[in-house]
Protein backbone atom coordinates (compact mmCIF):
# COMPACT_ATOMS: atom_id res chain seq x y z
CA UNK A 1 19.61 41.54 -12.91
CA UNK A 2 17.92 43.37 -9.63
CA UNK A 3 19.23 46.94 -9.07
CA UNK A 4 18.65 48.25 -5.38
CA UNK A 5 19.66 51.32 -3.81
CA UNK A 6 21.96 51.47 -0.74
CA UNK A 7 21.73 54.25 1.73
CA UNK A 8 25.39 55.52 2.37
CA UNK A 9 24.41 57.24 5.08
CA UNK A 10 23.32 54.04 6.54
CA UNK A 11 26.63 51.99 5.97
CA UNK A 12 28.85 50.80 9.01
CA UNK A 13 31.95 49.65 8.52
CA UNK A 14 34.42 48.51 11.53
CA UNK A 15 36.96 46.11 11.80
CA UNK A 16 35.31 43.18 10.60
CA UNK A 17 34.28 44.56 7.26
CA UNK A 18 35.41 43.11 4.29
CA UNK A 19 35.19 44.96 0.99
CA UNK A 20 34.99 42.66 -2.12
CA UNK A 21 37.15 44.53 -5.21
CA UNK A 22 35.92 44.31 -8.45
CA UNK A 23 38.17 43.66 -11.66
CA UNK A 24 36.65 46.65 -13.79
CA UNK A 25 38.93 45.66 -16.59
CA UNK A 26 37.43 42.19 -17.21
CA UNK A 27 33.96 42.42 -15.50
CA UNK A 28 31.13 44.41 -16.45
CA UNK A 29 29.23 46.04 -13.92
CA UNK A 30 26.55 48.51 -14.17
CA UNK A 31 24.99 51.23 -11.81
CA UNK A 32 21.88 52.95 -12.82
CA UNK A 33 22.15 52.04 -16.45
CA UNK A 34 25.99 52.47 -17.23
CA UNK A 35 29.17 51.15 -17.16
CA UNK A 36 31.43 51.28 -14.08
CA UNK A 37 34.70 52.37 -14.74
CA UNK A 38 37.77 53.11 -12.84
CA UNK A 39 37.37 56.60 -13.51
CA UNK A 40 33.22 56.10 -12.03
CA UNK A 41 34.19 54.07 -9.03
CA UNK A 42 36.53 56.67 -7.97
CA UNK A 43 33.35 59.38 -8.51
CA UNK A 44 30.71 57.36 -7.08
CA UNK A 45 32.91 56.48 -3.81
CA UNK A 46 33.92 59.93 -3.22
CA UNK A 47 30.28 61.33 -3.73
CA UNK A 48 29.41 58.42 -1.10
CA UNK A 49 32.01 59.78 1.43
CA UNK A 50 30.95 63.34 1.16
CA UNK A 51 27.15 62.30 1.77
CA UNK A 52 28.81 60.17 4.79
CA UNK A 53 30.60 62.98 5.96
CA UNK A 54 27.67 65.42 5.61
CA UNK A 55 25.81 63.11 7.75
CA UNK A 56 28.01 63.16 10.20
CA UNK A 57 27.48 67.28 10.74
CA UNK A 58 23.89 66.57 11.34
CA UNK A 59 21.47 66.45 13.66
CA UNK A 60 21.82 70.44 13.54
CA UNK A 61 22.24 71.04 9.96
CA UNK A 62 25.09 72.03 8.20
CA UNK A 63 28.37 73.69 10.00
CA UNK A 64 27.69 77.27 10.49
CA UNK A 65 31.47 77.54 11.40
CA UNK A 66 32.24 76.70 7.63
CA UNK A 67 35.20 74.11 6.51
CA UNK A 68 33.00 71.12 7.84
CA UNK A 69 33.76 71.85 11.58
CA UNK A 70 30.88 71.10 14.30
CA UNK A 71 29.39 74.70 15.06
CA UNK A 72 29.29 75.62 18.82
CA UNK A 73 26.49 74.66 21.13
CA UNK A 74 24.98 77.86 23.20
CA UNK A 75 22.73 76.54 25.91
CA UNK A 76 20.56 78.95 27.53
CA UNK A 77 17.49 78.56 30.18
CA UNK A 78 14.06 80.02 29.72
CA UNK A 79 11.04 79.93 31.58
CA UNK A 80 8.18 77.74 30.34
CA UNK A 81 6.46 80.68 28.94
CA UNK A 82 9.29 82.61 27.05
CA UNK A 83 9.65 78.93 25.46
CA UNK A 84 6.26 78.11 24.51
CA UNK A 85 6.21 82.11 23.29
CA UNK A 86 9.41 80.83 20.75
CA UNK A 87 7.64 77.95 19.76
CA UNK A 88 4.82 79.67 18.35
CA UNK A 89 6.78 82.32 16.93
CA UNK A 90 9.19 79.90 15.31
CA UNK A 91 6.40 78.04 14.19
CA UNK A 92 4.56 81.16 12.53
CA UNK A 93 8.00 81.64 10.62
CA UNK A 94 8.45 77.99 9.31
CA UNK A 95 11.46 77.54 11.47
CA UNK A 96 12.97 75.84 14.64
CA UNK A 97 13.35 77.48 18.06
CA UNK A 98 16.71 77.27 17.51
CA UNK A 99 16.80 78.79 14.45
CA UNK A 100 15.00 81.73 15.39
CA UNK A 101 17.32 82.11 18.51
CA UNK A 102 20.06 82.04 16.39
CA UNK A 103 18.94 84.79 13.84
CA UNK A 104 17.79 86.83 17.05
CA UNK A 105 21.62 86.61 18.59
CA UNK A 106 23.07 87.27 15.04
CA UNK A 107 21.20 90.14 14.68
CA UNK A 108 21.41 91.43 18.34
CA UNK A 109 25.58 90.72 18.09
CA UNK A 110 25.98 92.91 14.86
CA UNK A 111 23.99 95.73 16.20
CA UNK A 112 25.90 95.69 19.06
CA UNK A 113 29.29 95.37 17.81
CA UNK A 114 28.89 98.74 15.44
CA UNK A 115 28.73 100.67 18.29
C-alpha cells in the first residue's frame, strides 16, 4: 500500500469536483498508521479546513485584526533612500520592512494617544 501526503493548502475544488465517500463501517482505511474512523474523518477534515482557511489570510501573515478577518492595508510613499534605509534596518532586526513599519506606527500611535 503507497502512503503520500497531500498538500491541503494546495487543493481546488469547484464545480466539477467530485468527492468519492468512503463506507468507514465496512472498509478499512488507514492514514499515517491508524484506523480512520468516523470520529477521525470528521478531525482530519476540519484540521484540513482550518490549514485552508489559514492559507487564505496569507501572503501577510496572520490577521492582526483577530477573529480571522483580513487586517487593513496602509500604503505609504517613501523616497528611495528612506526605503533602502528600512531595508537595512529591517534586515539588521530579522524582519520585513513592513514589519518594522508596523511596530514603528504601533509604538508612535500609543505614545501619542496617552497624551
Amino acid at each position: 500500500m503507497s502512503t503520500r501526503k497531500i498538500d491541503p493548502t494546495k487543493i481546488n475544488f469547484d464545480e466539477n469536483t467530485t468527492v468519492e465517500v468512503a463506507d468507514l463501517a465496512n472498509e478499512e482505511y488507514y492514514v499515517e498508521g491508524e484506523r480512520l474512523t468516523e470520529a477521525r474523518a470528521e478531525q482530519l477534515a476540519a484540521e484540513m479546513l482550518a490549514r485552508v482557511r489559514a492559507k487564505n489570510l496569507r501572503p501577510g501573515g496572520k490577521s492582526l485584526s483577530g477573529d480571522q478577518k483580513h487586517s487593513p492595508v496602509v500604503q505609504v510613499r517613501v523616497s528611495e533612500r528612506t526605503r533602502d534605509k528600512l531595508r537595512t534596518i529591517a534586515r539588521a532586526r530579522g524582519m520585513s520592512i513592513s514589519k518594522l513599519s508596523r511596530k514603528v506606527l504601533d509604538e508612535f500611535v500609543e505614545r501619542e494617544s496617552l497624551g
